[in-house]
Protein backbone atom coordinates (compact mmCIF):
# COMPACT_ATOMS: atom_id res chain seq x y z
CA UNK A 1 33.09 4.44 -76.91
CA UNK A 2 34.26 0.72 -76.43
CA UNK A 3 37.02 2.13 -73.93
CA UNK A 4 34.01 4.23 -71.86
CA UNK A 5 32.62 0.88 -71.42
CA UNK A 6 35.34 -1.22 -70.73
CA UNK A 7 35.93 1.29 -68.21
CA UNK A 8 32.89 0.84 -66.88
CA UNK A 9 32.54 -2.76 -66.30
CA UNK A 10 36.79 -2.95 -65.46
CA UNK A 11 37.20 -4.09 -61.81
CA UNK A 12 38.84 -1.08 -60.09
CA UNK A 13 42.17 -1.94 -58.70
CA UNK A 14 41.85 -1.10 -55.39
CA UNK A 15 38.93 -2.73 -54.46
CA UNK A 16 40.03 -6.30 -56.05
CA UNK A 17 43.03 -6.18 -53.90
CA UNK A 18 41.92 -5.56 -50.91
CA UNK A 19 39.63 -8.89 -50.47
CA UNK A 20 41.46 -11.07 -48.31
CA UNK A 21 38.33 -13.16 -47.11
CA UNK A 22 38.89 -16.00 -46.83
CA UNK A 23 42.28 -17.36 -45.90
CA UNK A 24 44.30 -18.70 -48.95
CA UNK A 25 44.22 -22.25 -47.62
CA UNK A 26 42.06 -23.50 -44.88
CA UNK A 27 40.76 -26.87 -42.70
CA UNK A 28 37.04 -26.47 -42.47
CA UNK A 29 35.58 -28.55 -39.40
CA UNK A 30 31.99 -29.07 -38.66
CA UNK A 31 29.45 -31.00 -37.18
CA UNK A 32 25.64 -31.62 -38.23
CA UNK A 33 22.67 -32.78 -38.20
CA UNK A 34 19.33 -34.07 -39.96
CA UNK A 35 18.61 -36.55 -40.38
CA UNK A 36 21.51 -37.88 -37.95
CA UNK A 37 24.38 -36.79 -35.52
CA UNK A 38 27.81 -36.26 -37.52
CA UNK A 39 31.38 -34.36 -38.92
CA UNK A 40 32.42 -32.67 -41.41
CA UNK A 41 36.05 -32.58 -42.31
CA UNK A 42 38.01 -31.00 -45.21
CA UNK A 43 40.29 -28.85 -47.09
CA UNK A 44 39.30 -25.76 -49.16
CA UNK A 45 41.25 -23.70 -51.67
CA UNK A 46 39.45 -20.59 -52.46
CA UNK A 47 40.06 -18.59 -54.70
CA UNK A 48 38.76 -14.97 -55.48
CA UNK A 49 35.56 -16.25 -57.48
CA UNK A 50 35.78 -20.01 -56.90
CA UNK A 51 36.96 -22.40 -54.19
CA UNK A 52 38.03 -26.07 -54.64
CA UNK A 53 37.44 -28.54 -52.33
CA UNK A 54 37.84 -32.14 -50.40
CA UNK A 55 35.81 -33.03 -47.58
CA UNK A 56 35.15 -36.22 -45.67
CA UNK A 57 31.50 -36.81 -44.57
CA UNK A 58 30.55 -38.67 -41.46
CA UNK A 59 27.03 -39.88 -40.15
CA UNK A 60 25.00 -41.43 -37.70
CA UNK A 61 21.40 -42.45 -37.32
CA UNK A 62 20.99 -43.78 -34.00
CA UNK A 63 18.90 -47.41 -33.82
CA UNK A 64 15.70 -47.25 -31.76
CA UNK A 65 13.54 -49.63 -30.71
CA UNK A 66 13.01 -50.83 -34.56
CA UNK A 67 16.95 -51.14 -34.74
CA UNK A 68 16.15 -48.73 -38.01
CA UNK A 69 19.99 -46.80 -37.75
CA UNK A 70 22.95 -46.59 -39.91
CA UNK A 71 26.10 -44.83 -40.10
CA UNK A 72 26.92 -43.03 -43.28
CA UNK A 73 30.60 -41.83 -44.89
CA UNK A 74 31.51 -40.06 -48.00
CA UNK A 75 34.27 -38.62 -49.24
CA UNK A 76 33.98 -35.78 -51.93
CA UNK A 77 36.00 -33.27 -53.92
CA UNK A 78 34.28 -30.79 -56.10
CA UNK A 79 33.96 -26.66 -55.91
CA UNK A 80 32.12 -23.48 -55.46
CA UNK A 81 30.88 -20.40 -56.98
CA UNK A 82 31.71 -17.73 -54.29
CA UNK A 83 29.28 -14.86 -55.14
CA UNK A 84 30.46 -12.17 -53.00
CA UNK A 85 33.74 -12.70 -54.12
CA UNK A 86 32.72 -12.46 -57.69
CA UNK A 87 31.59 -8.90 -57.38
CA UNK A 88 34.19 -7.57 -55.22
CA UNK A 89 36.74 -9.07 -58.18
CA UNK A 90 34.45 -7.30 -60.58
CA UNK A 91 34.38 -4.12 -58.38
CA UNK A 92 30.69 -4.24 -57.98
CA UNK A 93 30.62 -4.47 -54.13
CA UNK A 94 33.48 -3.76 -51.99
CA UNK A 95 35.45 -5.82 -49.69
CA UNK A 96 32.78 -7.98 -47.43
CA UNK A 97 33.67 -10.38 -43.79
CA UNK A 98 30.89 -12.58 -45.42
CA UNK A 99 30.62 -14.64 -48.42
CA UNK A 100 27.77 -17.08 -49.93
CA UNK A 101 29.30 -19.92 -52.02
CA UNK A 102 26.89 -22.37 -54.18
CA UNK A 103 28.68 -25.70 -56.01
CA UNK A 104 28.94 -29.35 -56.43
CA UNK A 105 30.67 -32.33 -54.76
CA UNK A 106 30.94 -35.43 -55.97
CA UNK A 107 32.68 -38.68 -54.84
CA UNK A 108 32.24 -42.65 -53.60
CA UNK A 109 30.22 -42.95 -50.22
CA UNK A 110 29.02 -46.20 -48.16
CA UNK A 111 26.00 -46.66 -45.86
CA UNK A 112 25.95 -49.33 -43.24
CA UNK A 113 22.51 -50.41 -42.07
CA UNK A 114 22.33 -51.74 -38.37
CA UNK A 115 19.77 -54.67 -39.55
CA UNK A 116 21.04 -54.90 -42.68
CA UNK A 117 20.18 -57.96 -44.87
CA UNK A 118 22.54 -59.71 -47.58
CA UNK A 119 21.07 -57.76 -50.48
CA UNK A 120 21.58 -54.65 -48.67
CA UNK A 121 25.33 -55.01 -47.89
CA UNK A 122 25.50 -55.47 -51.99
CA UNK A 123 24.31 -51.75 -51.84
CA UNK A 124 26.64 -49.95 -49.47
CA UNK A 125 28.65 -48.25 -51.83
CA UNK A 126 27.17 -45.40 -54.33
CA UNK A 127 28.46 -42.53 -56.06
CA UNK A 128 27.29 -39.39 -54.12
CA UNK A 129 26.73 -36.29 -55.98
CA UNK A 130 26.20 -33.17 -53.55
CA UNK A 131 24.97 -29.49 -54.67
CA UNK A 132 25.38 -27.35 -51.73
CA UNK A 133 25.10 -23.71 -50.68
CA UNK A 134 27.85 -22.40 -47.67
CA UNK A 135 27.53 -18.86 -45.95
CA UNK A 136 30.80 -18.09 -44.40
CA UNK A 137 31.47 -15.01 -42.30
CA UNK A 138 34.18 -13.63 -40.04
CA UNK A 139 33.30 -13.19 -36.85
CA UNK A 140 34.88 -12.25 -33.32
CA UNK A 141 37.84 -10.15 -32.66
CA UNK A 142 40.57 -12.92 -33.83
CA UNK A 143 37.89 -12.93 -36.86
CA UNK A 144 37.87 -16.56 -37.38
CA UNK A 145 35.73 -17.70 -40.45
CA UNK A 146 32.69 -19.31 -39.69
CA UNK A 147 30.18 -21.41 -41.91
CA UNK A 148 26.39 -22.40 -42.21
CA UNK A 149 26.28 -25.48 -44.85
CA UNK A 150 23.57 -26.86 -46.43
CA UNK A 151 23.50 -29.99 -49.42
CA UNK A 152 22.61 -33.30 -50.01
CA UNK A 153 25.37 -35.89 -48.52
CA UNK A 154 24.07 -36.64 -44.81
CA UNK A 155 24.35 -34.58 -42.21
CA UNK A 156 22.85 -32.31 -44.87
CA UNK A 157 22.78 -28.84 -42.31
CA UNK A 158 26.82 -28.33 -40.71
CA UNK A 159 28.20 -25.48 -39.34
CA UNK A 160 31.43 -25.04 -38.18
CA UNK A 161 34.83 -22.86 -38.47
CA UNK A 162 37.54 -22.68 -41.10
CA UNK A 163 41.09 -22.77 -39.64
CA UNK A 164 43.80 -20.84 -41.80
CA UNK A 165 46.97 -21.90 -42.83
């Protein structure tokens, strides 16, 4: 009985092996928006059911007439559930070009205001803490990986591609 059920919850070999999305190292490069203009840089690990991470965040909010604009950076290391890549590992789906990843980043960041005051250069520097969800899918007939983004740390919607190495 215990082996009929082990049996059916075992990944099946086959299936687990042949998952070779994404790359086993990549660059991910991006650019964003909302509220401002800016980049996305970083390195990614992934694994079959996790990835682990370190990106640099850059941001701008362009000053209008009010003079209202800052410029925001962060960098971050954290990781991700990858879903897809969960049940493929399990044997529950097979092999997929897509993937949705949900996780956490967390790391120092610093916001410079374009008026700023004296007590608001005392606050430039904070400890950012980002949950964020990624689809990532292969696309085109080189099928580079490319990614939707969406979390917390400014520009808070990238998309971009992951280069493989």
């Amino acid at each position: 009985m215990i082996a009929l059920l082990l049996g059916m919850v075992a990944p099946a070999p086959a299936l687990a092996q042949e998952s070779s999305f994404p790359p086993s190292s990549t660059v991910m490069a991006g650019i964003g928006g909302l509220p401002g203009l800016g980049v996305a840089v970083g390195y990614v690990a992934p694994g079959r059911m996790y990835t682990r991470e370190a990106m640099v965040f850059g941001d701008a909010i362009i000053p209008r007439r009010t003079g209202d604009g800052s410029a925001y950076v962060a960098v971050v290391i954290g990781g991700s559930l990858r879903f897809i890549g969960i049940g493929e590992t399990l044997g529950f789906l097979p092999p997929k070009k897509y993937d949705i990843d949900v996780g956490l980043r967390i790391g120092p960041s610093l916001v410079f205001e374009f008026d700023e005051s004296r007590a608001d250069k005392n606050k430039r520097f904070n400890i950012a803490a980002e949950p964020f969800a990624r689809f990532a899918r292969k696309l085109g007939p080189r099928q580079r990986t490319f990614y939707v983004e969406g979390g917390l740390i400014r520009p808070t919607l990238r998309i971009g591609i992951w280069f493989g190495f």
